[in-house]
Protein backbone atom coordinates (compact mmCIF):
# COMPACT_ATOMS: atom_id res chain seq x y z
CA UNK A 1 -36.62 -5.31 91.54
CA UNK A 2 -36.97 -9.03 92.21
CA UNK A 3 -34.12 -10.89 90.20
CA UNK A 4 -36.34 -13.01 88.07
CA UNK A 5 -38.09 -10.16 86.56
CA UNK A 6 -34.37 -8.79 86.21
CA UNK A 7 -33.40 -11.47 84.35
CA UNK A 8 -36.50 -11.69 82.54
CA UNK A 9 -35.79 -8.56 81.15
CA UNK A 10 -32.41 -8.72 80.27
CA UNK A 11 -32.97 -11.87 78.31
CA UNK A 12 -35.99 -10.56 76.57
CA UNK A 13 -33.74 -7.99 74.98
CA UNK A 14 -30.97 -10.19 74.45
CA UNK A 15 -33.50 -12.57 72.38
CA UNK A 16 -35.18 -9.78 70.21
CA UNK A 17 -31.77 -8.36 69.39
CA UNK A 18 -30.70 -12.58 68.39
CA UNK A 19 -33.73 -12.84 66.42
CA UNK A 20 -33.13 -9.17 64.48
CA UNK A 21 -29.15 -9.83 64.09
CA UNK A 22 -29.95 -13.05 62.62
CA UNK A 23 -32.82 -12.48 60.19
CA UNK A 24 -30.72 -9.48 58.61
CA UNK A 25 -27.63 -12.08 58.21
CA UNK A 26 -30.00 -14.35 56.42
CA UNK A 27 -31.44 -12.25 54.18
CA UNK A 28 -28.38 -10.65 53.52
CA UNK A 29 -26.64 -13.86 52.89
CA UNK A 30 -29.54 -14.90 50.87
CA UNK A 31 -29.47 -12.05 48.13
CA UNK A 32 -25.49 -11.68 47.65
CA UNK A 33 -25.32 -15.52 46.74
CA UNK A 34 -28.39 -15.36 43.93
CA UNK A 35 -25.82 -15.84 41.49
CA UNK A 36 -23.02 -17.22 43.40
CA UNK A 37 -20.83 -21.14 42.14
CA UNK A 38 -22.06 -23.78 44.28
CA UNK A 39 -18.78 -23.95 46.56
CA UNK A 40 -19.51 -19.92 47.30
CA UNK A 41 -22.70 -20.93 48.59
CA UNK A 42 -21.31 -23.61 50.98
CA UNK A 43 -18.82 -21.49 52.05
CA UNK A 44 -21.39 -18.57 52.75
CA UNK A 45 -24.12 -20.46 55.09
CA UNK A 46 -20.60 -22.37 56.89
CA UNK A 47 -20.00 -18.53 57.61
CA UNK A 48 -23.19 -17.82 58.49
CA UNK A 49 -23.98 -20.85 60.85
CA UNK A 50 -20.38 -19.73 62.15
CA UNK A 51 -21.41 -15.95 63.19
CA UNK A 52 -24.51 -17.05 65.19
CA UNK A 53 -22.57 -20.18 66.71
CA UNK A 54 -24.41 -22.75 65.65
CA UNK A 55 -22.48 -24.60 63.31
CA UNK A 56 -21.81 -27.63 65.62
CA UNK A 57 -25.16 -27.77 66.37
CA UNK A 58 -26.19 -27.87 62.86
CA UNK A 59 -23.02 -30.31 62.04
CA UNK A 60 -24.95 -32.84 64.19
CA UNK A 61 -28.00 -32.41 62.61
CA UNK A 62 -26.55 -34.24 59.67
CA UNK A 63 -28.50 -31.73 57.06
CA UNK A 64 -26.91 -30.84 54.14
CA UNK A 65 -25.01 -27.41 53.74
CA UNK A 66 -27.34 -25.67 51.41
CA UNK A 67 -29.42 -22.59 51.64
CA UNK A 68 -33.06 -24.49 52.36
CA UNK A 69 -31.54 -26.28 55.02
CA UNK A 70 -29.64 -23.58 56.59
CA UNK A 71 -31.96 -21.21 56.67
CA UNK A 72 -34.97 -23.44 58.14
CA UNK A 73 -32.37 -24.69 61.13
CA UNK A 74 -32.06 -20.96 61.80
CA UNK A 75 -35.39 -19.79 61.39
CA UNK A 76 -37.96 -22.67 62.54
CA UNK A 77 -36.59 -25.40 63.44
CA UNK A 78 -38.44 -26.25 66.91
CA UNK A 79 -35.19 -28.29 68.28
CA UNK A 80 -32.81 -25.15 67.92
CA UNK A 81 -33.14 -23.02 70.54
CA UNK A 82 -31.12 -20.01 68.38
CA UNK A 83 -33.16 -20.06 65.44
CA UNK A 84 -35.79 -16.72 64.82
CA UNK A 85 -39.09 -18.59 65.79
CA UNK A 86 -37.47 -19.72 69.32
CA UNK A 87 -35.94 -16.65 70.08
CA UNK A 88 -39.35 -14.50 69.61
CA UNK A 89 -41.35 -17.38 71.46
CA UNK A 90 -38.50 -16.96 74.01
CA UNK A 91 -38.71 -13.11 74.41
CA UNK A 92 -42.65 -12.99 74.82
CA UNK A 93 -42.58 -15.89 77.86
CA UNK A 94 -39.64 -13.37 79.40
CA UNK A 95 -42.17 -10.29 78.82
CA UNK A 96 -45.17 -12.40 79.59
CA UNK A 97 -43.43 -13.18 83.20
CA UNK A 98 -42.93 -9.23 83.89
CA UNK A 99 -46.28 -8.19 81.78
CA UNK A 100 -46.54 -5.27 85.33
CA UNK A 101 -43.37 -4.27 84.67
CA UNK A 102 -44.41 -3.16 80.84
CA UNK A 103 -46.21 -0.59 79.45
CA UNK A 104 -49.15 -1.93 77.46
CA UNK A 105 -47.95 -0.91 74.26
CA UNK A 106 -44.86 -2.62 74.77
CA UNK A 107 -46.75 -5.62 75.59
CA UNK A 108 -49.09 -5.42 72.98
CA UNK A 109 -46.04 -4.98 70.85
CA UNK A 110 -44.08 -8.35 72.03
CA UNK A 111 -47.63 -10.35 71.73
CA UNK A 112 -48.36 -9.78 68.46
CA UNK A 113 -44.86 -10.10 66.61
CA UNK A 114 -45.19 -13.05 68.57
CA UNK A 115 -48.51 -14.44 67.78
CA UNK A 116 -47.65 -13.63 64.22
CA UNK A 117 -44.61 -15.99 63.66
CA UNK A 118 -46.44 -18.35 65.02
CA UNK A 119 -49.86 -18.07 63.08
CA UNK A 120 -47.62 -17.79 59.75
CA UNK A 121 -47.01 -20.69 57.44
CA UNK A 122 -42.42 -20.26 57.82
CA UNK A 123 -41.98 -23.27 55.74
CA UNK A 124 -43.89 -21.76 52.39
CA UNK A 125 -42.45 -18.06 53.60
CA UNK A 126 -38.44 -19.56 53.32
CA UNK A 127 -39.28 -21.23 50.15
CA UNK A 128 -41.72 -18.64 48.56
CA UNK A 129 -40.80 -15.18 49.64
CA UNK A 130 -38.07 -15.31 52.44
CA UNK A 131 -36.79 -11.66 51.73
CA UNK A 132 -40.50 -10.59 53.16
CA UNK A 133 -40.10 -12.71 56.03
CA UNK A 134 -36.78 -11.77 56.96
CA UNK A 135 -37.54 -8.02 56.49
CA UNK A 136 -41.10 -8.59 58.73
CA UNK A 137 -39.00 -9.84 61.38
CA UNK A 138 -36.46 -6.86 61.60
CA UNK A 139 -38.94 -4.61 61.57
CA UNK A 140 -41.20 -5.81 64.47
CA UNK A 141 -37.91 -6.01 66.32
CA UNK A 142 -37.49 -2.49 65.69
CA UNK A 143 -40.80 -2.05 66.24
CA UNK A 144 -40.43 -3.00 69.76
CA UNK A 145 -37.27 -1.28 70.55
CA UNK A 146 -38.94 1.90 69.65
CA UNK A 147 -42.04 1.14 71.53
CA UNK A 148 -39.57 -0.01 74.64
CA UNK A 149 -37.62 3.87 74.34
CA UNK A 150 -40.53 5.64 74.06
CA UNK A 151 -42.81 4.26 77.03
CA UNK A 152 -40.68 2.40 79.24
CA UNK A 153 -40.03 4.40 82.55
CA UNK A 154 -36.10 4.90 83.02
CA UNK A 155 -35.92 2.60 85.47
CA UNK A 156 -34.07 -0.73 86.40
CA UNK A 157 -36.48 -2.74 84.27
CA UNK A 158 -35.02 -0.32 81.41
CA UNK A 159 -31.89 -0.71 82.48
CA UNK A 160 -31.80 -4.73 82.65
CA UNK A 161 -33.72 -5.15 79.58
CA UNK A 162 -31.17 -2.17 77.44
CA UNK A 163 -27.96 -4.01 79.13
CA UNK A 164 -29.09 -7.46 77.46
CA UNK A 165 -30.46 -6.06 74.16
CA UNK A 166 -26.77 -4.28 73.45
CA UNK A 167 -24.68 -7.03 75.03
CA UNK A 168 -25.92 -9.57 72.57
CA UNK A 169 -25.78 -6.88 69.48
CA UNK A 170 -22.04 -6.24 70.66
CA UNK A 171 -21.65 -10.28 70.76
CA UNK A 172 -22.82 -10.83 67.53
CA UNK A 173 -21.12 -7.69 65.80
CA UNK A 174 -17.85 -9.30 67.09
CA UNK A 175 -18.26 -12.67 65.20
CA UNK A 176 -19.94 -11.20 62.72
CA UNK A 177 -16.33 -9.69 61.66
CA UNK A 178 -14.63 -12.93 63.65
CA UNK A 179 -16.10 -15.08 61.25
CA UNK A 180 -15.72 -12.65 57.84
CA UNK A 181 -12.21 -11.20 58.24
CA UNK A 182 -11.14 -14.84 57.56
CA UNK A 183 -13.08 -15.31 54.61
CA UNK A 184 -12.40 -11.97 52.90
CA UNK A 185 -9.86 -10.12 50.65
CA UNK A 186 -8.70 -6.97 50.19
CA UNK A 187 -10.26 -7.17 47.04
CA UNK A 188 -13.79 -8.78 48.01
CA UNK A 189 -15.58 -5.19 47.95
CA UNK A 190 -19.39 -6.47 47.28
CA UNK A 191 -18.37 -8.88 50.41
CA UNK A 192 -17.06 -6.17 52.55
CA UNK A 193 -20.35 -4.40 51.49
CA UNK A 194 -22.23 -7.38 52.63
CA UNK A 195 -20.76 -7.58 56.16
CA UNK A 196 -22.23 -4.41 56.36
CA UNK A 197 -24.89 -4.63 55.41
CA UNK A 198 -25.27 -7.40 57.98
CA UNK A 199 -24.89 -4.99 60.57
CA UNK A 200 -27.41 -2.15 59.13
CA UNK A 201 -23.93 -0.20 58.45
CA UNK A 202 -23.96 0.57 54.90
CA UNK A 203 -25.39 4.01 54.44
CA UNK A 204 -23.73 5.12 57.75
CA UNK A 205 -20.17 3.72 57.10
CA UNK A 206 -20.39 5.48 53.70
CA UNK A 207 -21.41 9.04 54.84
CA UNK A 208 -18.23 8.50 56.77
CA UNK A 209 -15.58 6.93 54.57
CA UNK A 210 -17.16 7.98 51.25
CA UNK A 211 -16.40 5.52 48.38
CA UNK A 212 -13.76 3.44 50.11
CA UNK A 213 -14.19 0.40 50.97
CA UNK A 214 -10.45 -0.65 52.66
CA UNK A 215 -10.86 -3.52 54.92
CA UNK A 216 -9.03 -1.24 57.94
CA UNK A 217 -11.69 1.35 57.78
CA UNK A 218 -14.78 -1.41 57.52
CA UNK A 219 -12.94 -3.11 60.50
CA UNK A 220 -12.80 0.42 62.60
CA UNK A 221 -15.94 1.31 61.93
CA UNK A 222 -17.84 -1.97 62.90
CA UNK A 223 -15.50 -2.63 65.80
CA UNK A 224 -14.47 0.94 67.08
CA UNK A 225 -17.18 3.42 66.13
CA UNK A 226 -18.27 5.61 68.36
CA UNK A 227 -20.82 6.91 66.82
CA UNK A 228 -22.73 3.90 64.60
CA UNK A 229 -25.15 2.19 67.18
CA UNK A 230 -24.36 -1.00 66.56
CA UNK A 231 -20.61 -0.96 67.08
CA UNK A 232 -19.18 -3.51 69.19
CA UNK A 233 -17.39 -0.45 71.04
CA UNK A 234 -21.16 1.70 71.01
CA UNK A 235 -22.82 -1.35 72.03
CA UNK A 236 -21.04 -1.79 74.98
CA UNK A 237 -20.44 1.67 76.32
CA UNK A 238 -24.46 1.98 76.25
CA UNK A 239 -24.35 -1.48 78.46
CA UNK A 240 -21.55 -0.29 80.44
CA UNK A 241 -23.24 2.93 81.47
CA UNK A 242 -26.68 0.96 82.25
CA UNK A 243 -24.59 -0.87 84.60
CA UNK A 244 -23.16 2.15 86.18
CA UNK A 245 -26.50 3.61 86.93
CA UNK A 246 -27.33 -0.05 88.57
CA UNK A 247 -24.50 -0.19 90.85
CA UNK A 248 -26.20 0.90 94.12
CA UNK A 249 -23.84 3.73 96.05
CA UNK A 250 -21.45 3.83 93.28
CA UNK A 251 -20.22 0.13 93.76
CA UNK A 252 -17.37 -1.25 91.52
CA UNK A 253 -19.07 -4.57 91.13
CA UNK A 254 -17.60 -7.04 89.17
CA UNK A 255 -19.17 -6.88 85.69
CA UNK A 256 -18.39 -3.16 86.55
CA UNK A 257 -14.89 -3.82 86.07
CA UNK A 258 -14.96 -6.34 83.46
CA UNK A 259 -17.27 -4.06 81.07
CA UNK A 260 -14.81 -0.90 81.96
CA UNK A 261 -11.71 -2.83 81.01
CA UNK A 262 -13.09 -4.35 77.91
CA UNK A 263 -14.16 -1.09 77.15
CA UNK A 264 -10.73 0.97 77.54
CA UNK A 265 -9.41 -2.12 76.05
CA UNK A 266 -11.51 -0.83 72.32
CA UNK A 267 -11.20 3.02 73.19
CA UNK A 268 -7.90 3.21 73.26
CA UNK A 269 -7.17 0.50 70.29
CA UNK A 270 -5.50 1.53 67.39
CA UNK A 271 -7.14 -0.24 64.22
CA UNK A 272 -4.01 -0.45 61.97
CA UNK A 273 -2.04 -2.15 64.94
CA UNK A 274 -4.52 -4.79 64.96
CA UNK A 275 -4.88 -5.51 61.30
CA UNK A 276 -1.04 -5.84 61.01
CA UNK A 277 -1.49 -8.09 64.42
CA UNK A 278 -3.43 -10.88 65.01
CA UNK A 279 -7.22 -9.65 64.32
CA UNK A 280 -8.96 -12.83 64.74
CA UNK A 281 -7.08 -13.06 68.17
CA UNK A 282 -7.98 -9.90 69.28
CA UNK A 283 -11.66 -10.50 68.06
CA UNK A 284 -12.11 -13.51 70.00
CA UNK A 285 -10.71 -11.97 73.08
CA UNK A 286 -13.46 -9.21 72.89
CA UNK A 287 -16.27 -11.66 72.40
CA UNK A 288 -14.82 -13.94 75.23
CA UNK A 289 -14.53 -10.82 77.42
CA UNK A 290 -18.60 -10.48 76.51
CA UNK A 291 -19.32 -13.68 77.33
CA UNK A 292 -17.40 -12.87 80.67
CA UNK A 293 -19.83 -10.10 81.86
CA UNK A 294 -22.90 -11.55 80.89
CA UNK A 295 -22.01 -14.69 83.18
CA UNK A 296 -21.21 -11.89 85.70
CA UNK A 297 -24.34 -10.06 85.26
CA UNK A 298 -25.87 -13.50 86.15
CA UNK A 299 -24.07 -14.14 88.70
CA UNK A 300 -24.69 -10.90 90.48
CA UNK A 301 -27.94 -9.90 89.82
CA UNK A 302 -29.81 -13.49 88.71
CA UNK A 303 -28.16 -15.96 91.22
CA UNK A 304 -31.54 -15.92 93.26
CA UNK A 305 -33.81 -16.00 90.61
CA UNK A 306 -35.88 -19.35 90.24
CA UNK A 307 -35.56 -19.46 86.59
CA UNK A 308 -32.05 -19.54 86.78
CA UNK A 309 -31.18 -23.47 86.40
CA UNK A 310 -33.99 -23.19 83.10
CA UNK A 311 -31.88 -20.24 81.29
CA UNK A 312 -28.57 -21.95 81.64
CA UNK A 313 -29.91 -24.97 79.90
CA UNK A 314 -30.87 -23.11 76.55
CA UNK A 315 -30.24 -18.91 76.83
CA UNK A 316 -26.87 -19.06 74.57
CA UNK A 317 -27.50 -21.44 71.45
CA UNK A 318 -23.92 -23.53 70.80
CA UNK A 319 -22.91 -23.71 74.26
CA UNK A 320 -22.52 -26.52 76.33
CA UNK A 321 -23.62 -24.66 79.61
CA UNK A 322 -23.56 -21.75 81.77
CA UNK A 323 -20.14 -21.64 82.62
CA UNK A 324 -19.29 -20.51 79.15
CA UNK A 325 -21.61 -18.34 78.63
């Protein structure tokens, strides 16, 4: 496979998963503050804006903190290259480049969500009815990743396009707790039933821990689970074994080894040492460790590709460039 239809791949996935993670952190965001004081608000979108790294970005942007302005920043503001809009745009130019490499329904699939967003009026949507946007946009994402499992061939194309989709959904399950560990109480159950929610984990993490809702288990279970999907451990076991059916004759490449130590790293963690330790620490060592692989994917399967100097400008909203990707 040619490395810009690699890469093409891998970032199409990694932008559908950005634009799915995101719209379910607005809306969720957007429903548990209905009734919320005016400081709980500010404090909620600063979280928010925090979790998808883009609260510099939106610091310089001199808008005010409130929900309106929050919320169009992250879903259609043209200049932000991390809100919804630009991250669908993004992931149909990525599929449009390897349309061959698709099945048509797949295709047919990206296009549309695509031409949708951009034939809808997103400014009357956020101020109208933005629980029916945010929920249209999760489920064309899913839409996609079913149509993606059930006619893509298992090839490398699958297994470029799988390895981006789950390293950004382990990425943003990390800060998703980064960012709300700090904020929350042992107390703050409708909270800890927001995060989540956040991360689609409500009905699952209660068939498995019944009524409780201790901060240790929520922790474990988004962070550790080997079972829930999207898991920051889940997630990147499913990357780490696309990788190992990359490496050609077995090679122990270097996001190989990276992905296999961060991975041991979570497997063999014990969730009660790190809530008595530093979490946040920890937490931010796991997403840098992310960050780490994906600039080694790059590095060894996109170095030749063409497009390579355009991704590094805008692929990873919040950062300054490549190198900290």
């Amino acid at each position: 496979m040619l490395a810009r239809d690699a890469e093409s791949l891998f970032w199409a996935g990694r932008y559908l998963e950005r634009a799915e993670s995101t719209a379910r952190l607005l809306d969720v965001t957007y429903h548990s503050l209905l009734e919320a004081a005016p400081a709980e608000e500010a404090e909620a979108w600063q979280g928010v804006l925090s979790a998808v790294r883009l609260d510099q970005a939106f610091a310089e942007s001199d808008r005010p903190l409130t929900a309106a302005a929050v919320s169009e920043f992250l879903v259609l503001d043209p200049d932000n290259p991390g809100s919804i809009l630009a991250a669908v745009e993004q992931a149909r130019e990525n599929a449009r480049t390897v349309r061959e490499q698709l099945s048509t329904e797949l295709w047919e699939s990206v296009n549309s969500f695509g031409l949708e967003l951009r034939g809808r009026d997103l400014g009357a949507d956020l101020a109208f009815q933005p629980h029916e946007l945010y929920g249209l946009v999760r489920r064309r994402c899913q839409t996609v990743a079913g149509v993606a499992a059930e006619t893509m061939a298992r090839d490398e194309g699958w297994r470029f396009f799988l390895l981006g989709w789950n390293l950004e959904r382990a990425e943003m399950a990390c800060r998703l707790l980064l960012v709300r560990h700090r904020q929350l109480s042992p107390t703050s159950y409708h909270e800890w039933m927001a995060t989540l929610r956040s991360a689609s984990g409500l009905e699952a993490y209660r068939r498995q821990y019944r009524a409780s809702m201790d901060p240790t288990d929520v922790v474990e279970f988004l962070l550790l689970s080997r079972t829930f999907p999207r898991s920051v451990l889940f997630s990147l076991r499913t990357a780490r074994n696309e990788l190992d059916r990359l490496a050609v004759d077995g090679e122990m490449s270097r996001p190989r080894r990276q992905l296999g130590r961060l991975c041991a790293r979570l497997e063999f963690a014990d969730v009660r040492e790190l809530m008595s330790g530093d979490l946040g620490e920890e937490l931010f060592a796991v997403e840098e460790g992310i960050r780490q692989v994906a600039l080694s994917v790059a590095t060894q399967y996109f170095s030749n590709s063409h497009e390579f100097d355009l991704h590094s400008l805008h692929l990873l909203p919040g950062d300054r460039g490549w190198d900290q990707a």
